[in-house]
C-alpha atoms as a PDB file:
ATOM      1  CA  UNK A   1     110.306  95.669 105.933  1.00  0.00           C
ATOM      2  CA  UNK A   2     107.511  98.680 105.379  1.00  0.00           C
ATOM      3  CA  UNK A   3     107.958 101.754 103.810  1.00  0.00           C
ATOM      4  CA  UNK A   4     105.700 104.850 103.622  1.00  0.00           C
ATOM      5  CA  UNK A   5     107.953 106.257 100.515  1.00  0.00           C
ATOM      6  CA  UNK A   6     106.844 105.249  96.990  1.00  0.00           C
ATOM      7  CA  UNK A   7     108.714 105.816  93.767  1.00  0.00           C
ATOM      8  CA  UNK A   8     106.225 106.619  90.778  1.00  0.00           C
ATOM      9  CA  UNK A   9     107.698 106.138  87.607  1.00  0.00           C
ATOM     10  CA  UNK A  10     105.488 107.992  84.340  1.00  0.00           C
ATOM     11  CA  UNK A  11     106.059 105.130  81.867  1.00  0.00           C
ATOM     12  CA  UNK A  12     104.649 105.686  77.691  1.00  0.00           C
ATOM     13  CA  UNK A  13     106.163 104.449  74.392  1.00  0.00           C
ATOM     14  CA  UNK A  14     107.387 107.002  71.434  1.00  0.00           C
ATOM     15  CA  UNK A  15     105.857 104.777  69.411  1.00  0.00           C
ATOM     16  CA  UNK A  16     102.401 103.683  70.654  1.00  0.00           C
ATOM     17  CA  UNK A  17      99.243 104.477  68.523  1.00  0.00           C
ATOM     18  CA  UNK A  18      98.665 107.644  71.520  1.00  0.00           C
ATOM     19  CA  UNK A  19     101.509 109.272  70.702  1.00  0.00           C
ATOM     20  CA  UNK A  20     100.929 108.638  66.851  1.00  0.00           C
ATOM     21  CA  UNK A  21      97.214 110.324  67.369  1.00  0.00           C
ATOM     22  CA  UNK A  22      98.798 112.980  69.318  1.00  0.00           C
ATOM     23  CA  UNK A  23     101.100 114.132  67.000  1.00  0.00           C
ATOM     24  CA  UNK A  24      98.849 113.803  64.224  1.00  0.00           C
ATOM     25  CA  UNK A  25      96.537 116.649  66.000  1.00  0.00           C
ATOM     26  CA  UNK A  26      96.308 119.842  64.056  1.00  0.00           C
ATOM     27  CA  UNK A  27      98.826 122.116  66.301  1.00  0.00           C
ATOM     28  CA  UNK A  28      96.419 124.195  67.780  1.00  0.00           C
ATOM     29  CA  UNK A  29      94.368 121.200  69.217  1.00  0.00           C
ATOM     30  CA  UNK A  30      97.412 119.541  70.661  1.00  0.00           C
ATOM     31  CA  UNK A  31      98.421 122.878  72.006  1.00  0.00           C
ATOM     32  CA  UNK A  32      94.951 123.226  73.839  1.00  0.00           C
ATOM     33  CA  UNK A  33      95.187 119.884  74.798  1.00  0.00           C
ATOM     34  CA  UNK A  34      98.864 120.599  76.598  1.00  0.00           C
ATOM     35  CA  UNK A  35      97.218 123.155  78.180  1.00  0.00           C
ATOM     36  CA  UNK A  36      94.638 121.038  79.656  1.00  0.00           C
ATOM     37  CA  UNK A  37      97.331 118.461  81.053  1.00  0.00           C
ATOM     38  CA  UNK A  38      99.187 120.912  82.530  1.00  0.00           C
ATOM     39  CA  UNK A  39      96.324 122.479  84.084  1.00  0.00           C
ATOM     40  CA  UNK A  40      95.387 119.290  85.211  1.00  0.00           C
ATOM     41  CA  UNK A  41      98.556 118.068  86.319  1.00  0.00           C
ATOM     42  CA  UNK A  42      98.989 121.029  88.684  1.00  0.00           C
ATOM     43  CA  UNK A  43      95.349 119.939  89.786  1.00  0.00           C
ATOM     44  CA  UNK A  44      96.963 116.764  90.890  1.00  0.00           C
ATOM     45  CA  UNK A  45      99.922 118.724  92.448  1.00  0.00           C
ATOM     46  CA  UNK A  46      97.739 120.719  94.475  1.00  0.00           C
ATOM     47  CA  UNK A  47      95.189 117.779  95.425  1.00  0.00           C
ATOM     48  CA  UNK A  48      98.218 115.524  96.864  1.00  0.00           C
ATOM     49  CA  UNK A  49     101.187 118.194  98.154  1.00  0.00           C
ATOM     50  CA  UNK A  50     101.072 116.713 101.297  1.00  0.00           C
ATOM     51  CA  UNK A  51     102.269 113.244 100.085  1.00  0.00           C
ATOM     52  CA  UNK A  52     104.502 114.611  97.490  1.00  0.00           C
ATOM     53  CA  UNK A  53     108.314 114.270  98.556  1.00  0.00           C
ATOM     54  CA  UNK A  54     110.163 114.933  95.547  1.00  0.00           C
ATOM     55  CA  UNK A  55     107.906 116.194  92.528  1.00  0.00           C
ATOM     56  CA  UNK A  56     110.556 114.329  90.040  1.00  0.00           C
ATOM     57  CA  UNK A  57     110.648 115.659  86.803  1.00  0.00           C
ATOM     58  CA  UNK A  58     110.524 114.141  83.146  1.00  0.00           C
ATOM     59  CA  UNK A  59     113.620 112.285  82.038  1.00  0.00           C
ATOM     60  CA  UNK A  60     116.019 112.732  79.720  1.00  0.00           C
ATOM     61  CA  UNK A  61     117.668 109.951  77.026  1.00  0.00           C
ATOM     62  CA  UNK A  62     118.986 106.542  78.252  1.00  0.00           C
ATOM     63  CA  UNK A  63     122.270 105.065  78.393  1.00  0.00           C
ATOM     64  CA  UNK A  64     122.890 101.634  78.838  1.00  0.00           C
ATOM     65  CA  UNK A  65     126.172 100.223  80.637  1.00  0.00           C
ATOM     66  CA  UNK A  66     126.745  96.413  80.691  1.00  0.00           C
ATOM     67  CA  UNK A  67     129.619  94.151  80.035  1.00  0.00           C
ATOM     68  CA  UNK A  68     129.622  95.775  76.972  1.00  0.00           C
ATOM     69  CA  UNK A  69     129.962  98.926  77.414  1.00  0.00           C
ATOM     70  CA  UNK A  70     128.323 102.125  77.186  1.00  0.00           C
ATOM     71  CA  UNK A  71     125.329 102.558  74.112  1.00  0.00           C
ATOM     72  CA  UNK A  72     122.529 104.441  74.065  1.00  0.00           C
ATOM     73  CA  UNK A  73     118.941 103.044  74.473  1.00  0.00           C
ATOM     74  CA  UNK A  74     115.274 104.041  74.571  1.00  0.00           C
ATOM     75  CA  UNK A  75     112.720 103.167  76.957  1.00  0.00           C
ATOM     76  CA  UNK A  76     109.413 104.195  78.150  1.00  0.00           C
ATOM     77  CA  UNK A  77     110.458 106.471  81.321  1.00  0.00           C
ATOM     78  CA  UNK A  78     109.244 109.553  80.815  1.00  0.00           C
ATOM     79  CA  UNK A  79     108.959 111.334  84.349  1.00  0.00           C
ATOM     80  CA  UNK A  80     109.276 110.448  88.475  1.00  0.00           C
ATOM     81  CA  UNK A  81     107.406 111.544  91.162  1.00  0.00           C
ATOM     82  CA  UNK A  82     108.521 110.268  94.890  1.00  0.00           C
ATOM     83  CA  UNK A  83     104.936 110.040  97.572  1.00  0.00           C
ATOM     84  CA  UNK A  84     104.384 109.035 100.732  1.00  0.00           C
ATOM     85  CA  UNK A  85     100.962 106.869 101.433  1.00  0.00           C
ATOM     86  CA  UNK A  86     100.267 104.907 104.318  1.00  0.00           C
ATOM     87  CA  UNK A  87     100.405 101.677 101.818  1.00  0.00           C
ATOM     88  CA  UNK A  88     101.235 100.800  98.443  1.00  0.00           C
ATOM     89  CA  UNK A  89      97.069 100.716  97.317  1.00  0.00           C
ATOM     90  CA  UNK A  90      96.791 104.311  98.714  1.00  0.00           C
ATOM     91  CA  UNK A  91      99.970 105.259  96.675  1.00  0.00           C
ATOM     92  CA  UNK A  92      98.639 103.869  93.334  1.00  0.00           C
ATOM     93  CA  UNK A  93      94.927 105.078  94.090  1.00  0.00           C
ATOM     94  CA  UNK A  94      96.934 108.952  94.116  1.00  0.00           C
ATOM     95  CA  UNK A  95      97.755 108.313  90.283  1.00  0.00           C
ATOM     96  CA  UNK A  96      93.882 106.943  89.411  1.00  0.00           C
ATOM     97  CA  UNK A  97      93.025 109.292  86.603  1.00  0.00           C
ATOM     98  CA  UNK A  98      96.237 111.253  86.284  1.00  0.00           C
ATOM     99  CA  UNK A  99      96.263 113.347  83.445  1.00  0.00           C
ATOM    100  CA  UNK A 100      99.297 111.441  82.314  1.00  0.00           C
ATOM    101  CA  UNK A 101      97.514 108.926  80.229  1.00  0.00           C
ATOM    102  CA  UNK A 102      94.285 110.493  80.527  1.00  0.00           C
ATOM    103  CA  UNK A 103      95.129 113.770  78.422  1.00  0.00           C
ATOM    104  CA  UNK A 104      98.467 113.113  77.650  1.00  0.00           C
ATOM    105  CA  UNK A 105      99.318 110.426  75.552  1.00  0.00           C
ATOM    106  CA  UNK A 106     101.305 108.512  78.394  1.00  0.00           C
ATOM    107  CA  UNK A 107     100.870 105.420  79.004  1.00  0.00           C
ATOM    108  CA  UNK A 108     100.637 104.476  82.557  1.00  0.00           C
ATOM    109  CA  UNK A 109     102.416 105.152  86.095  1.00  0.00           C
ATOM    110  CA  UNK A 110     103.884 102.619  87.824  1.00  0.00           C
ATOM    111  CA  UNK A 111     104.598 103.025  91.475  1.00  0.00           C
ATOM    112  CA  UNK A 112     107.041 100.656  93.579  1.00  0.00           C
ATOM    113  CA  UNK A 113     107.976 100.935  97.646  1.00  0.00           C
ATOM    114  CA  UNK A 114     111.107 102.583  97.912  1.00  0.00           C
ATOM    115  CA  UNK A 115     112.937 100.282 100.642  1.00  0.00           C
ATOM    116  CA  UNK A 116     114.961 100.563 103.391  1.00  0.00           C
ATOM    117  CA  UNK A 117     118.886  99.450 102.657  1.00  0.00           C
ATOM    118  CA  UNK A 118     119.728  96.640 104.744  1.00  0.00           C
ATOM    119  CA  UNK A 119     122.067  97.033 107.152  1.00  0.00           C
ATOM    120  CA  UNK A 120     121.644 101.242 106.451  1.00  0.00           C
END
C-alpha cells in the first residue's frame, strides 16, 4: 500500500538539557527568541501550504488507558502537523531545519505514512 498523506508528530522532553537552557534565559531573551520561532514557523507555513492538510496544533496532557485503567502520563508529543509529499523522504526533507528544534527547544519531528484501512 502507498500513501501520499504523512502524519508529523513534534516530539521534545520537559526535561532535556534544551528546555533546561531555555528556561534558564533571562525573560526578555526567551521572549525574543519565541518571537523568532514563531516568525519562523509561519516561514515554514507559508514555504509548504500546498502540502499542508491539517496544520495540527500542540497537544495537550496524556492519559493512559490499559488493563489498568485510566492514569495520567507524560510524553514527548508536543504538536501534529498532517502533509502530503510524493514519498516519505520528501515528507521528512519538509521538516529539515524546522524551527522546532532549531529555535525552539524541541527536540525532533517524526513523520510516519498515514495508511489506508484495509478493507476501508
Amino acid at each position: 500500500m502507498s500513501t501520499d498523506t504523512y502524519l508529523a508528530v513534534f516530539l521534545g522532553s520537559k526535561t532535556s538539557s534544551k528546555w533546561a537552557a531555555w528556561n534558564a534565559m533571562p525573560e526578555a531573551e526567551r521572549k525574543a527568541k519565541e518571537q523568532e520561532g514563531m516568525a519562523g514557523w509561519k516561514g515554514w507555513v507559508e514555504k509548504h501550504q500546498g502540502a499542508i492538510q491539517a496544520m495540527g496544533g500542540p497537544l495537550g496532557k496524556t492519559k493512559k488507558v490499559d488493563g489498568k485503567g485510566i492514569a495520567d502520563i507524560t510524553n514527548e508529543m508536543g504538536a501534529f502537523t498532517v502533509v502530503r509529499a510524493a514519498s516519505h523522504e520528501a515528507a521528512a526533507k519538509m521538516f529539515e531545519n524546522h524551527p522546532h528544534f532549531t529555535i525552539f527547544p524541541g527536540e525532533r519531528v517524526e513523520i510516519m505514512p498515514v495508511l489506508p484501512i484495509p478493507g476501508g
